[in-house]
N, C-alpha and C. Protein backbone atom coordinates (compact mmCIF):
# COMPACT_ATOMS: atom_id res chain seq x y z
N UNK A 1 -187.79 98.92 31.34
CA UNK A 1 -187.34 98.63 30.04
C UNK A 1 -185.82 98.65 30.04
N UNK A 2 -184.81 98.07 29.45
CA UNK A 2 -183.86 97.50 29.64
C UNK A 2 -183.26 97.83 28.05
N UNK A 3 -182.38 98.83 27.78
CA UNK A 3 -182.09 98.75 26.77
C UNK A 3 -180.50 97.98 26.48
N UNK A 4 -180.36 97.24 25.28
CA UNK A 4 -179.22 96.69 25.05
C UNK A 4 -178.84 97.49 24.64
N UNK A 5 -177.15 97.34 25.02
CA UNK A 5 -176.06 98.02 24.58
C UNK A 5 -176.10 97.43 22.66
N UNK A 6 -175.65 98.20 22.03
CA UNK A 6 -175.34 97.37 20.66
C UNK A 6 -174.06 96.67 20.69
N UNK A 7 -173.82 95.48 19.71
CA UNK A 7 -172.91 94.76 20.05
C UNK A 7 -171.82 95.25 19.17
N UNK A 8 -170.65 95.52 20.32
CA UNK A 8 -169.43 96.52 19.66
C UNK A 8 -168.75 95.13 18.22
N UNK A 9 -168.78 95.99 17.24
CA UNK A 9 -168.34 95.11 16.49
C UNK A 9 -166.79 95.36 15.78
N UNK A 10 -166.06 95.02 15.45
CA UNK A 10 -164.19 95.18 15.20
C UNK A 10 -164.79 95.92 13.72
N UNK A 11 -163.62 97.10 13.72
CA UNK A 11 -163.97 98.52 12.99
C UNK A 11 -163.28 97.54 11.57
N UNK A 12 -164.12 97.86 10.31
CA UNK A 12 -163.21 96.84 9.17
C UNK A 12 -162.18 97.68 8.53
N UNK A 13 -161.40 96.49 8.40
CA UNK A 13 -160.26 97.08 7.86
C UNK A 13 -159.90 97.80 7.05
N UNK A 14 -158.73 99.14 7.04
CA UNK A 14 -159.19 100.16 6.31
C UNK A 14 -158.77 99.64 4.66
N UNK A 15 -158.69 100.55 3.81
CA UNK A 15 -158.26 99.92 2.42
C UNK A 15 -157.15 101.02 2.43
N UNK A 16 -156.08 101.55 3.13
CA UNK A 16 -155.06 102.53 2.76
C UNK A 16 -154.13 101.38 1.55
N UNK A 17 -153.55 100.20 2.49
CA UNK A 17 -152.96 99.66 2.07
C UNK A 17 -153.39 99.12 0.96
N UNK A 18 -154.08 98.53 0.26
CA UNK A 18 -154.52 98.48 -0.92
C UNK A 18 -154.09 99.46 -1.83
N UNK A 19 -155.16 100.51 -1.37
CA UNK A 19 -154.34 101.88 -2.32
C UNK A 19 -152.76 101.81 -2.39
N UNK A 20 -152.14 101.75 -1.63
CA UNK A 20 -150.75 102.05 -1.47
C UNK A 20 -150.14 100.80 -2.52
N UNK A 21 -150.88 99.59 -2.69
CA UNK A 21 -150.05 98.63 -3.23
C UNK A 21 -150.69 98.50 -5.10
N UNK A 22 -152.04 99.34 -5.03
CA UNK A 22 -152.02 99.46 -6.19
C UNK A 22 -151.55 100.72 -7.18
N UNK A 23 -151.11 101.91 -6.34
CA UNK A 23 -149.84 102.87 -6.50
C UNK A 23 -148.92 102.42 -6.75
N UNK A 24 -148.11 101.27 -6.25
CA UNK A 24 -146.84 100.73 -6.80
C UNK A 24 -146.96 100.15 -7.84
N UNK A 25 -147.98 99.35 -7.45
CA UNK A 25 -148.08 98.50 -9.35
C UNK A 25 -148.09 99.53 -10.32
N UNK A 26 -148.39 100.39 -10.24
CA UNK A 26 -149.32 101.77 -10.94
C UNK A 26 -147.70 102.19 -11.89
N UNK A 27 -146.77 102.86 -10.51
CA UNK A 27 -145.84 103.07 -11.10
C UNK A 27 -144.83 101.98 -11.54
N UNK A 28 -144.70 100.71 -11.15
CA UNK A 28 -143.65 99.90 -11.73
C UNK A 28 -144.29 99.41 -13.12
N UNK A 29 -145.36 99.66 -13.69
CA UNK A 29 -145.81 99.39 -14.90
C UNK A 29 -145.93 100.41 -15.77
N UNK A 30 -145.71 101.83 -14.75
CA UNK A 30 -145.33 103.00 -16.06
C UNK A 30 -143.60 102.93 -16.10
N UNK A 31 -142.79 102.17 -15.17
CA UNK A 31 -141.21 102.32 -15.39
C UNK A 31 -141.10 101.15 -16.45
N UNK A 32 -141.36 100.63 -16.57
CA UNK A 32 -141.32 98.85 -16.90
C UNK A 32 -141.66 98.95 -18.86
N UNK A 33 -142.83 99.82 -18.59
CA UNK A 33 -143.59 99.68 -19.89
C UNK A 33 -142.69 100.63 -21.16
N UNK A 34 -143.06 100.55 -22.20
CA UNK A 34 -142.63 101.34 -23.17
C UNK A 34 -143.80 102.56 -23.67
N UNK A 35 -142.98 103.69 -23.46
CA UNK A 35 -143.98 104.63 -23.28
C UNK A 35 -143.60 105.51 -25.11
N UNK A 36 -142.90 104.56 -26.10
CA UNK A 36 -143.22 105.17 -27.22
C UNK A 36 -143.67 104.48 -28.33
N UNK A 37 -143.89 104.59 -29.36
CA UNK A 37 -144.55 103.99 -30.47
C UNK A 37 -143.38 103.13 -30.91
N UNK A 38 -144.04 101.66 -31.36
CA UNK A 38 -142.80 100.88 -31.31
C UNK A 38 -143.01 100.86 -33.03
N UNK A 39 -141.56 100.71 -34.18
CA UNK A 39 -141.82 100.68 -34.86
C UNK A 39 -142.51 99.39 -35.78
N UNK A 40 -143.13 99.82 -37.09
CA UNK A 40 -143.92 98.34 -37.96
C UNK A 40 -142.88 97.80 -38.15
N UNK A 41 -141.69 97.99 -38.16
CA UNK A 41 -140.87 97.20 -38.89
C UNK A 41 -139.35 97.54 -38.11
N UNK A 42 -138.68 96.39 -38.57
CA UNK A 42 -137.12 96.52 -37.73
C UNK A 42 -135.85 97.43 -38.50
N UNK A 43 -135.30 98.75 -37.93
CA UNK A 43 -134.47 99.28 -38.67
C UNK A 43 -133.25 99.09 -37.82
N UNK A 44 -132.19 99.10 -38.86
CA UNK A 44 -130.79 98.87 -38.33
C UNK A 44 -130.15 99.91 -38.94
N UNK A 45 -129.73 100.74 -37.83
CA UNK A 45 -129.10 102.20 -37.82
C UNK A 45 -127.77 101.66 -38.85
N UNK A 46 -126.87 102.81 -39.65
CA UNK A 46 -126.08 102.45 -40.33
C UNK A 46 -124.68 102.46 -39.40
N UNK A 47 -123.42 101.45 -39.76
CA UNK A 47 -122.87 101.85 -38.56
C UNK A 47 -121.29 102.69 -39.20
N UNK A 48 -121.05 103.36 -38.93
CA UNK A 48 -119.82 104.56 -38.97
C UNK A 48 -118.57 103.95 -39.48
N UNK A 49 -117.70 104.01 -40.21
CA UNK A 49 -116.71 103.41 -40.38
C UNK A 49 -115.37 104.53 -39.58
N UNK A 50 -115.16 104.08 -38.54
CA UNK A 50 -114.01 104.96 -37.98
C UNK A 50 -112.67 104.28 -37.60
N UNK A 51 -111.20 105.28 -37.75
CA UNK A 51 -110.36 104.80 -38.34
C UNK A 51 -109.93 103.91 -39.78
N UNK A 52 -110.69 103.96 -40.70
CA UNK A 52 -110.41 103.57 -41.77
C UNK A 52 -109.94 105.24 -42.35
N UNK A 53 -109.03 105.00 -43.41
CA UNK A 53 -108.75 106.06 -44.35
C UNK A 53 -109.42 106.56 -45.54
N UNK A 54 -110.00 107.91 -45.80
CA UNK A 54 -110.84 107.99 -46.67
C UNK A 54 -110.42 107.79 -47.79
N UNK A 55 -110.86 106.78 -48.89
CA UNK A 55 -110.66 106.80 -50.05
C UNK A 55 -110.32 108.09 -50.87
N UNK A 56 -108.96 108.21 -51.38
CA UNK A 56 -108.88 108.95 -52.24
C UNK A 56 -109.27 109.52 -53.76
N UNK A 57 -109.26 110.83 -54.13
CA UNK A 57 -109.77 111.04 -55.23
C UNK A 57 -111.51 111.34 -54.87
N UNK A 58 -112.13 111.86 -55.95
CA UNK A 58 -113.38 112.17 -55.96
C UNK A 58 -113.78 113.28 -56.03
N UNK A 59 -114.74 114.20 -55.59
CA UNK A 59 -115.10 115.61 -55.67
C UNK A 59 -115.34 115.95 -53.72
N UNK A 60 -115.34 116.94 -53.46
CA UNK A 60 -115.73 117.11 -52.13
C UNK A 60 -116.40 118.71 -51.99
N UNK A 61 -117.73 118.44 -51.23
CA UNK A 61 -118.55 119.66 -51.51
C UNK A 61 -118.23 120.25 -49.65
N UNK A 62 -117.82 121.31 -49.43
CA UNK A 62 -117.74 122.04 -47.82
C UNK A 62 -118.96 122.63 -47.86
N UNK A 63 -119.31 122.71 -46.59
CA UNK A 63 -119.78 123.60 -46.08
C UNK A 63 -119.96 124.44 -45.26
N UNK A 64 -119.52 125.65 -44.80
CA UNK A 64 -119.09 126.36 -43.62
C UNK A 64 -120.07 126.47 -42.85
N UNK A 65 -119.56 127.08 -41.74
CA UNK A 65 -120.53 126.97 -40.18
C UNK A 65 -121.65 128.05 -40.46
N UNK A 66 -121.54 129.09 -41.73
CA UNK A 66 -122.64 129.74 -42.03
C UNK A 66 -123.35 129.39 -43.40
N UNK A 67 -122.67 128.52 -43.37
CA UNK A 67 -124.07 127.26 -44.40
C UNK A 67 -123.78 127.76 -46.00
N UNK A 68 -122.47 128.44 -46.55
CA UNK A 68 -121.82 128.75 -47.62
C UNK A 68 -121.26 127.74 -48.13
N UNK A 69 -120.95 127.08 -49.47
CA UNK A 69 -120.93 126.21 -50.31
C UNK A 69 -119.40 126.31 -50.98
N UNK A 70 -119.10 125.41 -50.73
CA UNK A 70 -117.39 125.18 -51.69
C UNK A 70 -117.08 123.99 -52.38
N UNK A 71 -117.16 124.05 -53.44
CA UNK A 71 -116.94 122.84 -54.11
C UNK A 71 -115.40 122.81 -54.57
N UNK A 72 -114.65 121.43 -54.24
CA UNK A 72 -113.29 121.05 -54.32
C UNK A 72 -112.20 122.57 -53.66
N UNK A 73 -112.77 123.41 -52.70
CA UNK A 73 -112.33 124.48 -52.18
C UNK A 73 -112.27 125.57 -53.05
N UNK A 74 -113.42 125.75 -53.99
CA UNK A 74 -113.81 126.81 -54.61
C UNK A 74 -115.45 127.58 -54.38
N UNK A 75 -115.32 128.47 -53.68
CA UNK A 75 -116.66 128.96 -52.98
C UNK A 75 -117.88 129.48 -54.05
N UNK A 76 -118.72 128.40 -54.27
CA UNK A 76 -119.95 128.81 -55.34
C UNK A 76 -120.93 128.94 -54.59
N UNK A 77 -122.14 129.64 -55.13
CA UNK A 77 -123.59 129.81 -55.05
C UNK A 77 -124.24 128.52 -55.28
N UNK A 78 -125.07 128.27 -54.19
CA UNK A 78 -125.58 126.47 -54.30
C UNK A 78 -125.89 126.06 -55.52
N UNK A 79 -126.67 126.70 -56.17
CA UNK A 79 -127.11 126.36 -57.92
C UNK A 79 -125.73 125.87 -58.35
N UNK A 80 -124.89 127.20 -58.43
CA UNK A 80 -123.78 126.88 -59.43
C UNK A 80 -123.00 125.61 -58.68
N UNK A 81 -122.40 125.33 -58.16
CA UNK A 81 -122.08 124.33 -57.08
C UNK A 81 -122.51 123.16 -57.82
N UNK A 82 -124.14 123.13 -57.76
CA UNK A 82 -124.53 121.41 -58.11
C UNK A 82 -124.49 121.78 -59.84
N UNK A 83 -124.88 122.69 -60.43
CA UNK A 83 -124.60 122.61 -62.13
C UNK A 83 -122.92 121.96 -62.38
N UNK A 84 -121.92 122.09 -61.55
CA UNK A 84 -120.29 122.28 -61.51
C UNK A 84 -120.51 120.52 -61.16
N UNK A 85 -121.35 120.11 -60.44
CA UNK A 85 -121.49 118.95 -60.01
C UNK A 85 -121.90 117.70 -60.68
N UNK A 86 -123.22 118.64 -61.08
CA UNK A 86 -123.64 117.45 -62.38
C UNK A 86 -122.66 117.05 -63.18
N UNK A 87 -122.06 118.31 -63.69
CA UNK A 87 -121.12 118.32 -65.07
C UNK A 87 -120.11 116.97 -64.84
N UNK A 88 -119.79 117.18 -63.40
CA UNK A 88 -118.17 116.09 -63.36
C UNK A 88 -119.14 115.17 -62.92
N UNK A 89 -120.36 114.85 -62.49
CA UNK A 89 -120.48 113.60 -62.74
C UNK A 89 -121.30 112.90 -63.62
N UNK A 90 -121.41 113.69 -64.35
CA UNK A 90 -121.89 112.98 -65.93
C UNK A 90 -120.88 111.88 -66.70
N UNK A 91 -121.89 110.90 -66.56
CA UNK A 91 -120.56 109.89 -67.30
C UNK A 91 -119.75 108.98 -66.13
N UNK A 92 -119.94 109.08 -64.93
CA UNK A 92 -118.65 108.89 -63.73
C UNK A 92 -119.46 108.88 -62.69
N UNK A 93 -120.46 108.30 -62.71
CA UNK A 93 -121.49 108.24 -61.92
C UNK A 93 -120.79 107.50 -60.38
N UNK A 94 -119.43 106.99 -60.50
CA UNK A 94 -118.93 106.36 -59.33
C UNK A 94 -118.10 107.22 -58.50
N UNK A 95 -117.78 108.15 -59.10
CA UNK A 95 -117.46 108.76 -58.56
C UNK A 95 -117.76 109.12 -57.28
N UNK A 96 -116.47 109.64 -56.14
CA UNK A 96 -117.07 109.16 -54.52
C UNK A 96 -117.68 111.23 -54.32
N UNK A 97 -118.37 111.01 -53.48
CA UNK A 97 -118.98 112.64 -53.39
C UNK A 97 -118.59 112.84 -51.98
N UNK A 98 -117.86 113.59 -51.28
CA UNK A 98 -117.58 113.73 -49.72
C UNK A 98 -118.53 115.32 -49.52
N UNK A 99 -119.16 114.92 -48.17
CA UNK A 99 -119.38 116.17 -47.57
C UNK A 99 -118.70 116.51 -46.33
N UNK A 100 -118.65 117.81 -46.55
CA UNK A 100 -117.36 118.16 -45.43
C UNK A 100 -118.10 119.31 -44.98
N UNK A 101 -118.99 118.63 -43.68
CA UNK A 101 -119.57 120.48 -42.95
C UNK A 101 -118.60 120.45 -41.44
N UNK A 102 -118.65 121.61 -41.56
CA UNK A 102 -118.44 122.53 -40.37
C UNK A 102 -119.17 121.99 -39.05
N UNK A 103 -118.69 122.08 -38.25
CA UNK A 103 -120.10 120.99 -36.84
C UNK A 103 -120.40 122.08 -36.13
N UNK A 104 -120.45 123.70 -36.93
CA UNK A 104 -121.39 124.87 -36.58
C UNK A 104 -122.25 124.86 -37.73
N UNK A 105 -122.26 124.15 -38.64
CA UNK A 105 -123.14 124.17 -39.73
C UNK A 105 -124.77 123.28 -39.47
N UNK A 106 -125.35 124.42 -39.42
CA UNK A 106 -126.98 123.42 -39.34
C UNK A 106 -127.69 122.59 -40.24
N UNK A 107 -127.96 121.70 -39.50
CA UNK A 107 -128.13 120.55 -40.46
C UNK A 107 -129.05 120.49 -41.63
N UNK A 108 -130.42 121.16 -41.30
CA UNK A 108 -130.34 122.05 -42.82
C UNK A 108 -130.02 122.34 -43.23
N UNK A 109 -128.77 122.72 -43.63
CA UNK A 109 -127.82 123.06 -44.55
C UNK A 109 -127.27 122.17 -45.31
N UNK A 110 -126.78 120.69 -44.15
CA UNK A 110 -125.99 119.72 -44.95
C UNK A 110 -127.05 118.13 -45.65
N UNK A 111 -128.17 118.23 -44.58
CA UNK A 111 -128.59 116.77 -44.75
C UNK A 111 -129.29 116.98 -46.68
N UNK A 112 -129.50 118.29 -46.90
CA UNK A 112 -130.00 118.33 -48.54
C UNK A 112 -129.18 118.02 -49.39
N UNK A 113 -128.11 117.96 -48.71
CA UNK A 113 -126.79 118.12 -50.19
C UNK A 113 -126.49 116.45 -50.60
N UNK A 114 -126.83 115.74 -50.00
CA UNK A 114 -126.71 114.19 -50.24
C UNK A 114 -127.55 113.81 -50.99
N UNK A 115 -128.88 114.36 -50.45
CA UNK A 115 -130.00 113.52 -51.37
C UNK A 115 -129.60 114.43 -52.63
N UNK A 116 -129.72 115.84 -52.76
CA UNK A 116 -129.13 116.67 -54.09
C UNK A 116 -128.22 115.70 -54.96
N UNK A 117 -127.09 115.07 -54.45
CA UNK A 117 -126.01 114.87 -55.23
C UNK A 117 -126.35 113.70 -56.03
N UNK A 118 -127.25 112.55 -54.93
CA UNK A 118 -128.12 111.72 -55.62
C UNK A 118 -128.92 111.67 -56.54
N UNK A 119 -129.61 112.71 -56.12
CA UNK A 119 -130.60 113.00 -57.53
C UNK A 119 -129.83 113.16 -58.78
N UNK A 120 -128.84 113.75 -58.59
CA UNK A 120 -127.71 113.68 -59.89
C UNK A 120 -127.13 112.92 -60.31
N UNK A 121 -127.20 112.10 -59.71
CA UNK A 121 -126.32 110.40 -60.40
C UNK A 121 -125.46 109.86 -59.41
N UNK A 122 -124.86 110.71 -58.43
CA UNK A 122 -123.61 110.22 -57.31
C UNK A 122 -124.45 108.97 -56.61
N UNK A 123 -123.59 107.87 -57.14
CA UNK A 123 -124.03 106.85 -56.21
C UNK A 123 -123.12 106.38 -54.98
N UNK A 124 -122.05 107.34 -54.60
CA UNK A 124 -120.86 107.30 -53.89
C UNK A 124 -121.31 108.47 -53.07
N UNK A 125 -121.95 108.50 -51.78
CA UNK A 125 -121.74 109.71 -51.13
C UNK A 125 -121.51 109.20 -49.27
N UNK A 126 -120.69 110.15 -49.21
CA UNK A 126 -120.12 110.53 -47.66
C UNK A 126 -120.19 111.27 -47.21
N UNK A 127 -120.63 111.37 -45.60
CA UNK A 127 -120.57 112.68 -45.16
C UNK A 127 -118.93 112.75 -43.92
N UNK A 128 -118.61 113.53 -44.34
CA UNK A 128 -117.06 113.55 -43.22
C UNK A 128 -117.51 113.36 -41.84
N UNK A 129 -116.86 112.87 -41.20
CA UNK A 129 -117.24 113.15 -39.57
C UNK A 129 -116.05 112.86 -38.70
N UNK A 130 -116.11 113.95 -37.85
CA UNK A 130 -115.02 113.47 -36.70
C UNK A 130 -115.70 112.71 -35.19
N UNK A 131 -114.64 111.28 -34.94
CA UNK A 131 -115.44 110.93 -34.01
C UNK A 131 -115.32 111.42 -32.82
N UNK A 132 -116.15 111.13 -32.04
CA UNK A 132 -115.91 111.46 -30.76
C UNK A 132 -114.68 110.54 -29.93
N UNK A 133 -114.87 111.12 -28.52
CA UNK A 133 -113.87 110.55 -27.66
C UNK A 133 -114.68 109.59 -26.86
N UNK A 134 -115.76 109.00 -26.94
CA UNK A 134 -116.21 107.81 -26.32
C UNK A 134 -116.07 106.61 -27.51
């Protein structure tokens, strides 16, 4: 009896490379892609007016780096502050409103005082800012 050898057959090709090339796709479509929620609608950031001179006149509310309240550089209790506020802008609703914080002052402190002044009639409001060096 005579047994055949089996017939050596070529080992198939492995699939590393495959893997390896669907790893790249893998990551050039997580670099590529946008990995945050895109918005419904198109917003256009507001843009800074720097080097212009601030309009003179108006009221100007501070606020120090420990989040204390000064209106026209007279230090009130927030209530009294916006009652002092309403008052001058009753009637003078154009009047310009500046905020002037401290850039140790947390922004809870300052981002309320705009919409506040609004709610009161100021249809003129600013917040001070120094720019940077870029």
């Amino acid at each position: 009896m005579k047994l055949s050898r089996p017939i050596r057959r070529t080992p198939p090709e492995t699939i590393v490379a495959l893997i390896d090339v669907v790893f790249f796709l893998l990551v050039f479509f997580m670099l590529v892609g946008r990995m945050d929620a895109t918005a419904p609608f198109d917003v256009l950031p507001p843009i800074a007016v720097s080097g212009a001179d601030m309009p003179g006149g108006g009221i100007t509310l501070s606020v120090s780096a420990t989040g204390d309240l000064a209106l026209d550089g007279v230090v009130l209790p927030l209530d009294r502050a916006f009652e002092e506020l309403a008052a001058r802008l009753d009637g003078a609703p154009e009047t310009l409103v500046r905020i002037n914080a401290d850039r140790a002052a947390r922004l809870r402190d300052v981002l309320p005082l705009s919409a506040r002044a609004e709610s009161l009639g100021a249809r003129r409001v600013v917040l001070v800012l120094t720019p940077g060096d870029g």
